[in-house]
Protein backbone atom coordinates (compact mmCIF):
# COMPACT_ATOMS: atom_id res chain seq x y z
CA UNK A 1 -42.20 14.99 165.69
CA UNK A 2 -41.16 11.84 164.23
CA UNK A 3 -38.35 11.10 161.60
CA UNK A 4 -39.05 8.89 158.46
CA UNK A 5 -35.70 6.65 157.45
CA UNK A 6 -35.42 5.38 153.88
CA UNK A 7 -32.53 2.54 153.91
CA UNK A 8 -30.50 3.39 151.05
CA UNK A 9 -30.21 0.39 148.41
CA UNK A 10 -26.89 -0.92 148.60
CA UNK A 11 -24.51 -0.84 145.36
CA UNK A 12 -24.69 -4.56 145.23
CA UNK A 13 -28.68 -4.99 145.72
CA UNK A 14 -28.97 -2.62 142.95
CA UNK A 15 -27.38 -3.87 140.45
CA UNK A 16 -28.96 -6.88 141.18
CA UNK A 17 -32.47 -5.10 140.67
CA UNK A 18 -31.70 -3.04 137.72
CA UNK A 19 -30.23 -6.84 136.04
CA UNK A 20 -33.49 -8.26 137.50
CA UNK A 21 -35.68 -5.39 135.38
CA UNK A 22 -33.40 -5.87 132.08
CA UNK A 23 -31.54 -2.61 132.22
CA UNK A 24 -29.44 -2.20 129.01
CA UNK A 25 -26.56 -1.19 131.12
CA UNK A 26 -25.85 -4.56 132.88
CA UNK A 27 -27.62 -6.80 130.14
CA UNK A 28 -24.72 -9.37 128.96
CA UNK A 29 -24.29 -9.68 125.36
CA UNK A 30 -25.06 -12.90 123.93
CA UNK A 31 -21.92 -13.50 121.89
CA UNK A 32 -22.17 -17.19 121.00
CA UNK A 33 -25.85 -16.45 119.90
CA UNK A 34 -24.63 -13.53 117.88
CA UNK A 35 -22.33 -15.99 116.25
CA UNK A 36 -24.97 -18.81 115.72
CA UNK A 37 -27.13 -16.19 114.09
CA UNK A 38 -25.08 -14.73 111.46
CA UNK A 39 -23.86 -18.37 110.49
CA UNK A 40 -27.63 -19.55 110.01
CA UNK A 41 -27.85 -16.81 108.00
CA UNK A 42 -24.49 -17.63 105.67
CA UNK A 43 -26.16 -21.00 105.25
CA UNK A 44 -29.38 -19.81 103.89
CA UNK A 45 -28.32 -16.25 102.00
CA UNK A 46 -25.36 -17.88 100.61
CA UNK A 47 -27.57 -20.66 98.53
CA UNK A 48 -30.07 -18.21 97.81
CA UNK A 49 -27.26 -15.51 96.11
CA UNK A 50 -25.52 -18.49 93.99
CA UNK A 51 -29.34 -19.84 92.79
CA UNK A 52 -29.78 -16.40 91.82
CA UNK A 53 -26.47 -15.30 89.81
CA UNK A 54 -26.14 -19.54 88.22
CA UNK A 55 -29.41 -18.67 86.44
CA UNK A 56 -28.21 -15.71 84.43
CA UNK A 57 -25.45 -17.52 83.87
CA UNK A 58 -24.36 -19.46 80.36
CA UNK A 59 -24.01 -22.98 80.20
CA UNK A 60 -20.90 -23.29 77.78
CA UNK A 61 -18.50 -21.72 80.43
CA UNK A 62 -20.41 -22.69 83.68
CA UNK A 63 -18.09 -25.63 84.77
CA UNK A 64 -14.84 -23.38 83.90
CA UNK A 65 -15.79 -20.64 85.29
CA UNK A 66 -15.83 -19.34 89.74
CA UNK A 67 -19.62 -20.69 90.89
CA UNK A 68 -19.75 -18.02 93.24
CA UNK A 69 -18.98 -14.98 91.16
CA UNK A 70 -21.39 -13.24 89.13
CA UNK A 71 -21.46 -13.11 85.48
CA UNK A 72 -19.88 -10.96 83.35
CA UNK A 73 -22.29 -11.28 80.63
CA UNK A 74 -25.58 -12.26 82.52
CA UNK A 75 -27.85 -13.23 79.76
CA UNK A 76 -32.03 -14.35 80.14
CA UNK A 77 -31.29 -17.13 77.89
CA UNK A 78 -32.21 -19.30 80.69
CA UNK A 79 -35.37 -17.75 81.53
CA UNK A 80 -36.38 -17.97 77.72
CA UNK A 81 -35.38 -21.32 77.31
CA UNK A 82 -37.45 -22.48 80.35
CA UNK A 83 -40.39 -20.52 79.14
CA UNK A 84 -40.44 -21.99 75.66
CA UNK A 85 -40.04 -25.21 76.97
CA UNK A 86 -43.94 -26.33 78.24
CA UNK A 87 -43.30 -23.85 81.77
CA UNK A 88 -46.45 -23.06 81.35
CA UNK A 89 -48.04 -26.24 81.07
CA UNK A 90 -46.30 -27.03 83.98
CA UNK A 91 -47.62 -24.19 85.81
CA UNK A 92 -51.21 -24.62 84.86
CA UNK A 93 -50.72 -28.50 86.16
CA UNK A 94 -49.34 -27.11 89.83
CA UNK A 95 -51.90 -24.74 90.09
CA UNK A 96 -55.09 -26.92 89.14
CA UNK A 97 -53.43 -29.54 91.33
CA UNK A 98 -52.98 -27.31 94.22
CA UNK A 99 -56.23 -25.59 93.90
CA UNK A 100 -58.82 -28.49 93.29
CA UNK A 101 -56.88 -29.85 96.81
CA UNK A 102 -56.67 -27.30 99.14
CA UNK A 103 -60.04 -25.27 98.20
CA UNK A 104 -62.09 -28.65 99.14
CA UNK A 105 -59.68 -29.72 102.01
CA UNK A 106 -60.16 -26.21 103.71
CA UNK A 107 -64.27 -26.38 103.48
CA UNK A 108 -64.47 -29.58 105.00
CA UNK A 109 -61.73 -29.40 107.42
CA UNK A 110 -63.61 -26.23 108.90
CA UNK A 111 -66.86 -28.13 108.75
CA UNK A 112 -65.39 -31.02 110.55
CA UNK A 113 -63.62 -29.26 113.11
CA UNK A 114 -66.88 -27.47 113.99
CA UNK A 115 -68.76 -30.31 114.27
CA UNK A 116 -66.10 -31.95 116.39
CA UNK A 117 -66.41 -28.96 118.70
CA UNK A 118 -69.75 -28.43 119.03
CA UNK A 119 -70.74 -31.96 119.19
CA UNK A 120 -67.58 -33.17 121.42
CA UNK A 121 -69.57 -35.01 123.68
CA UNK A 122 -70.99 -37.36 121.16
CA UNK A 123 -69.11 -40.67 121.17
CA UNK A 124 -68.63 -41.18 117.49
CA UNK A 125 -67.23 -37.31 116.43
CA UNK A 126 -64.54 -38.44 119.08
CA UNK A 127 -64.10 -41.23 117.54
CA UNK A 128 -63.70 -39.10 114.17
CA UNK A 129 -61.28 -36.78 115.92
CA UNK A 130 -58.78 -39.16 116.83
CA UNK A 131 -59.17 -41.10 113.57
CA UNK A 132 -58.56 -37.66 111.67
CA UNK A 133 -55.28 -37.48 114.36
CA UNK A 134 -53.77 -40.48 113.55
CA UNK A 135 -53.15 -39.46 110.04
CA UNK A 136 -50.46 -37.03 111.24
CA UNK A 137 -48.73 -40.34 112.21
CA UNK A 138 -49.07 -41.93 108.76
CA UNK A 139 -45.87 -40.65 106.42
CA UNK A 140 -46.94 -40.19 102.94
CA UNK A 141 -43.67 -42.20 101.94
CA UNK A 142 -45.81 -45.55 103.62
CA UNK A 143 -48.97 -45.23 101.71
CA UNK A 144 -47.48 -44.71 98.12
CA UNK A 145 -48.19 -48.39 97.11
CA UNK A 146 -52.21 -48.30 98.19
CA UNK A 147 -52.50 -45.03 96.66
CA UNK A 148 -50.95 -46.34 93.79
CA UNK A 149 -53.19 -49.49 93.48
CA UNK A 150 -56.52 -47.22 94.50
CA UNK A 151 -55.53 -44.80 91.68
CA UNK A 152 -55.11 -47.79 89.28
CA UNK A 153 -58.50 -49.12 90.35
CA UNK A 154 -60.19 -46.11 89.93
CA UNK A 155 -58.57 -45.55 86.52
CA UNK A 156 -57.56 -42.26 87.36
CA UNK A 157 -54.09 -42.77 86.78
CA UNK A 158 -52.40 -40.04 84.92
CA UNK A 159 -54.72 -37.41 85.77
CA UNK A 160 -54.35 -34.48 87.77
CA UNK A 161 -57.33 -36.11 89.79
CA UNK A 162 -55.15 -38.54 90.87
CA UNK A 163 -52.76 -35.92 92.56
CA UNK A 164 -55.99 -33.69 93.93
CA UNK A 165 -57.56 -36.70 95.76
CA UNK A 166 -54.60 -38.07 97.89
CA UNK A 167 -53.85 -34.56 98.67
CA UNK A 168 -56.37 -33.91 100.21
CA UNK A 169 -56.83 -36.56 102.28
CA UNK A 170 -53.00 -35.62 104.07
CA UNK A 171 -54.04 -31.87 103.75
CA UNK A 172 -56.73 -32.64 105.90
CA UNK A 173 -55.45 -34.28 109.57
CA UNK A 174 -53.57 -30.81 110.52
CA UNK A 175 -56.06 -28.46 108.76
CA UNK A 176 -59.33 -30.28 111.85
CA UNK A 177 -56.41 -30.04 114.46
CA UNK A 178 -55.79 -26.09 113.55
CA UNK A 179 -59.12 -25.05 113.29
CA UNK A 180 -60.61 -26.67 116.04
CA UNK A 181 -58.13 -25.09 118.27
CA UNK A 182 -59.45 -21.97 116.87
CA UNK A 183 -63.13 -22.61 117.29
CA UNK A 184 -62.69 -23.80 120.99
CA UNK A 185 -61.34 -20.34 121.71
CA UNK A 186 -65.15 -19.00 120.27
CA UNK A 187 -66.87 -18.11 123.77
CA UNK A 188 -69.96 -19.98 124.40
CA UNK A 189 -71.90 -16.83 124.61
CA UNK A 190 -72.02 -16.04 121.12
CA UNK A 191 -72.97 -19.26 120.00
CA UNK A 192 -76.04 -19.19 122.53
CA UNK A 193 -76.70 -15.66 121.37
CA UNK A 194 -76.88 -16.94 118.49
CA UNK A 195 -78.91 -20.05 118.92
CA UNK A 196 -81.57 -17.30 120.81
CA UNK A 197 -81.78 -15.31 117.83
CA UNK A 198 -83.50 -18.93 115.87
CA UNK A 199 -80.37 -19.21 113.83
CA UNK A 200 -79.42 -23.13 112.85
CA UNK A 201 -75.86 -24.77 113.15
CA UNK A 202 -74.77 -23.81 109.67
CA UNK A 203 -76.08 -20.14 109.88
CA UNK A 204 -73.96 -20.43 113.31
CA UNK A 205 -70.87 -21.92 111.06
CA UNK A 206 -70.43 -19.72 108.19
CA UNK A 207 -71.76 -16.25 110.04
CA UNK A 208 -70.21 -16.74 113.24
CA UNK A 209 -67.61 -19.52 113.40
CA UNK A 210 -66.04 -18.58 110.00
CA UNK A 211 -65.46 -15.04 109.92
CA UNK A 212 -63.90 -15.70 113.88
CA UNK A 213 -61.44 -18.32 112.98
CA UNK A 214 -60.42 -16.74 109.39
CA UNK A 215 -56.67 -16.60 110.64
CA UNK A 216 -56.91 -20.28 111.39
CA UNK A 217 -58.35 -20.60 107.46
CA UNK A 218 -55.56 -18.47 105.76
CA UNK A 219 -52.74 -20.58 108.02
CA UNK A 220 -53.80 -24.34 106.76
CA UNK A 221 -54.54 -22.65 103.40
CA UNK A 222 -50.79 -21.23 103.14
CA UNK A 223 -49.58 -24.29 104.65
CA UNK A 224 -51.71 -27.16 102.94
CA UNK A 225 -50.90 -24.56 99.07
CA UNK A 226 -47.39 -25.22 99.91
CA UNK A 227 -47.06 -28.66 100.67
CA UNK A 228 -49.07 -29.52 97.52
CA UNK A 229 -47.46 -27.27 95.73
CA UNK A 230 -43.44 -28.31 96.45
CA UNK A 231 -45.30 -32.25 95.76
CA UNK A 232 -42.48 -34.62 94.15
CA UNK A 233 -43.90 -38.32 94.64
CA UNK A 234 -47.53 -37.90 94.28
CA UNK A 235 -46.35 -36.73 90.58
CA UNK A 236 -43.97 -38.60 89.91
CA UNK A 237 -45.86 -42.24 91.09
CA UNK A 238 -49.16 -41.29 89.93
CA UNK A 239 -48.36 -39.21 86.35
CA UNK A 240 -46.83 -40.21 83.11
CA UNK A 241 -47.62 -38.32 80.38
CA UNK A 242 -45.24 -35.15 80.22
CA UNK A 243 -48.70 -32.83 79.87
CA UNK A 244 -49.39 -33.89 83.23
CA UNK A 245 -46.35 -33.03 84.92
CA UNK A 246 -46.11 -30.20 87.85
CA UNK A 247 -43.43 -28.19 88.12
CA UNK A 248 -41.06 -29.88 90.58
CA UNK A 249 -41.66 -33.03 88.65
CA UNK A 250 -40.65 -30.65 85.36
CA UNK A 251 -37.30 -30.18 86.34
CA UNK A 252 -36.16 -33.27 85.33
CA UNK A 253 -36.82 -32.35 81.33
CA UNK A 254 -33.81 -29.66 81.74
CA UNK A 255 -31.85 -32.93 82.28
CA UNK A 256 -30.09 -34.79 80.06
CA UNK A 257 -29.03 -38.05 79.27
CA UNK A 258 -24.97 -37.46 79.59
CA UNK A 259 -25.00 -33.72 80.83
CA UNK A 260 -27.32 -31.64 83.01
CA UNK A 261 -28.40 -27.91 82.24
CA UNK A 262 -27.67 -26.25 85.52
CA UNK A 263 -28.37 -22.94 84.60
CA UNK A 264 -31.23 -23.89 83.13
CA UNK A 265 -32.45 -26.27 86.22
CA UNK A 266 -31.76 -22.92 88.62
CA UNK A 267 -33.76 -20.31 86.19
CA UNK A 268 -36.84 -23.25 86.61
CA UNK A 269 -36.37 -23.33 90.46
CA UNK A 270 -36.21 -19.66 90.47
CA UNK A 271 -39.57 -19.41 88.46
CA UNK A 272 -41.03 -22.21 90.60
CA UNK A 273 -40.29 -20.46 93.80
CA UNK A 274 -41.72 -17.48 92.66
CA UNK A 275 -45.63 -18.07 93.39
CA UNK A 276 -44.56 -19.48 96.73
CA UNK A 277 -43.12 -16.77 97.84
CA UNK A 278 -45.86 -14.67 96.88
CA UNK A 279 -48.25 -16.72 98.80
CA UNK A 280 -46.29 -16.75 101.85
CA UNK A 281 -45.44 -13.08 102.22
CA UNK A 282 -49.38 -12.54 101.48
CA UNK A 283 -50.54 -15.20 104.87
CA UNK A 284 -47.00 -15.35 106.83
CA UNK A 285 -48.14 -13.64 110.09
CA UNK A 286 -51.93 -15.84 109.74
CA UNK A 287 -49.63 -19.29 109.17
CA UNK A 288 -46.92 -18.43 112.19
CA UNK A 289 -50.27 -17.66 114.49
CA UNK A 290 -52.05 -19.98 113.42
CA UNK A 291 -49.56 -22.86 113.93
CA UNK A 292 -48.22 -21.67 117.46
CA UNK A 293 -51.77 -21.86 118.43
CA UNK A 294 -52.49 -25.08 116.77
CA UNK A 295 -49.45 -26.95 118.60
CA UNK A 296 -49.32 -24.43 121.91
CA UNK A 297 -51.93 -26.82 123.27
């Protein structure tokens, strides 16, 4: 007859196992990061809460009055003074200018990025890979004055063409480097199953490739929409009539020459933001996945 001896766990080794697994019990409680977080979000609810209680506010008793209390007497004379004052002429700018960029920036950074994947071993798509990388080192601040002279040359100055084409040639550096992370991650196996079944590269693109890496497409779509789309020097370098204007550039007409309209500045941001937010809640989880995989490499 023999005797089995379990060594009981001392009170010391188990604490230090039950910290080890996360226990609730002995998990420390993170005040500084506590305290970091609810001042991050002062910073951006606070902002947010006086944008939105300045634009129902009235601009005869805005500088006399408490900025951070809300009206007593909100009014939507703001709203309907922004409206009636070419909004949406503005609008229909920003979203011609935002469409006719990202909708061909998208198609031929996908087509790009596939070829750069499938043909890596070819010298010259290299060569196209890391030319198409080193315009993520090029600001846009240090190519206004070509652009400018290019535009002039072209005599598309004071178009919204002149806005689409430089747009997207910065929308499309990150849009290859997303989606050929994406595409990489494609197994082989499909694309040989594919090549066995007699289809050709672009049956292999658009049936395979595409519908595969379509969180990859939303991301640089929500990202490129939004870059465009919040655009102040493109606009303001390349456009002069005020039927050309976008709405960031619009702003400016709700200022005047010895006063400004704040009230009236805040109801046009408000409006502005408006579409943006709508596009981001519609592709936020696509553009966070999308970028951690872009850069996670």
């Amino acid at each position: 007859m023999s005797l089995t001896l379990t060594r009981t766990p001392r009170p010391a080794r188990a604490h230090r196992e039950r910290r080890r697994r996360g226990d609730p019990a002995t998990r420390r409680r993170n005040w500084l990061g506590g305290l970091a977080g609810w001042l991050w979000l002062a910073i951006i609810v606070i902002p947010i809460y006086w944008v939105l209680i300045t634009s129902f506010k009235v601009q005869a008793n805005y500088y006399s009055s408490n900025p951070m209390v809300p009206p007593g007497d909100p009014t939507l004379d703001n709203y309907r003074f922004v409206l009636e004052s070419g909004f949406v002429t503005y609008f229909v700018n920003s979203v011609v200018a935002t469409a006719g960029a990202v909708v061909p920036a998208v198609v031929f950074s996908f087509m790009a990025a596939y070829a750069i994947v499938r043909g890596w071993r070819l010298r010259f798509l290299r060569l196209v890979n890391g030319l198409f990388l080193m315009g993520l080192a090029i600001p846009l601040q240090a190519t206004v004055i070509p652009i400018y002279l290019i535009i002039i040359k072209l005599r598309l100055y004071d178009s919204l063409l002149a806005l689409i084409l430089p747009s997207i040639a910065f929308a499309i550096p990150l849009s290859v480097l997303v989606l050929s992370n994406f595409i990489r991650d494609v197994p082989k196996e499909l694309f040989e199953a594919m090549r066995i079944d007699g289809a050709t590269e672009w049956m292999t693109m658009w049936r395979l490739a595409a519908p595969l890496t379509r969180p990859a497409i939303l991301t640089v779509t929500v990202y490129s929409a939004l870059n465009i789309w919040n655009g102040f020097l493109l606009p303001l370098v390349l456009t002069q009539s005020p039927d050309k204007r976008t709405l960031p550039l619009a702003l400016w007409t709700f200022q005047g020459q010895y006063s400004v309209n704040v009230p009236a500045i805040v109801a046009a941001v408000v409006l502005t933001t408006l579409p943006i937010l709508a596009l981001y809640a519609f592709g936020r989880r696509q553009l966070l996945s999308g970028l951690t995989a872009g850069f996670s490499r």
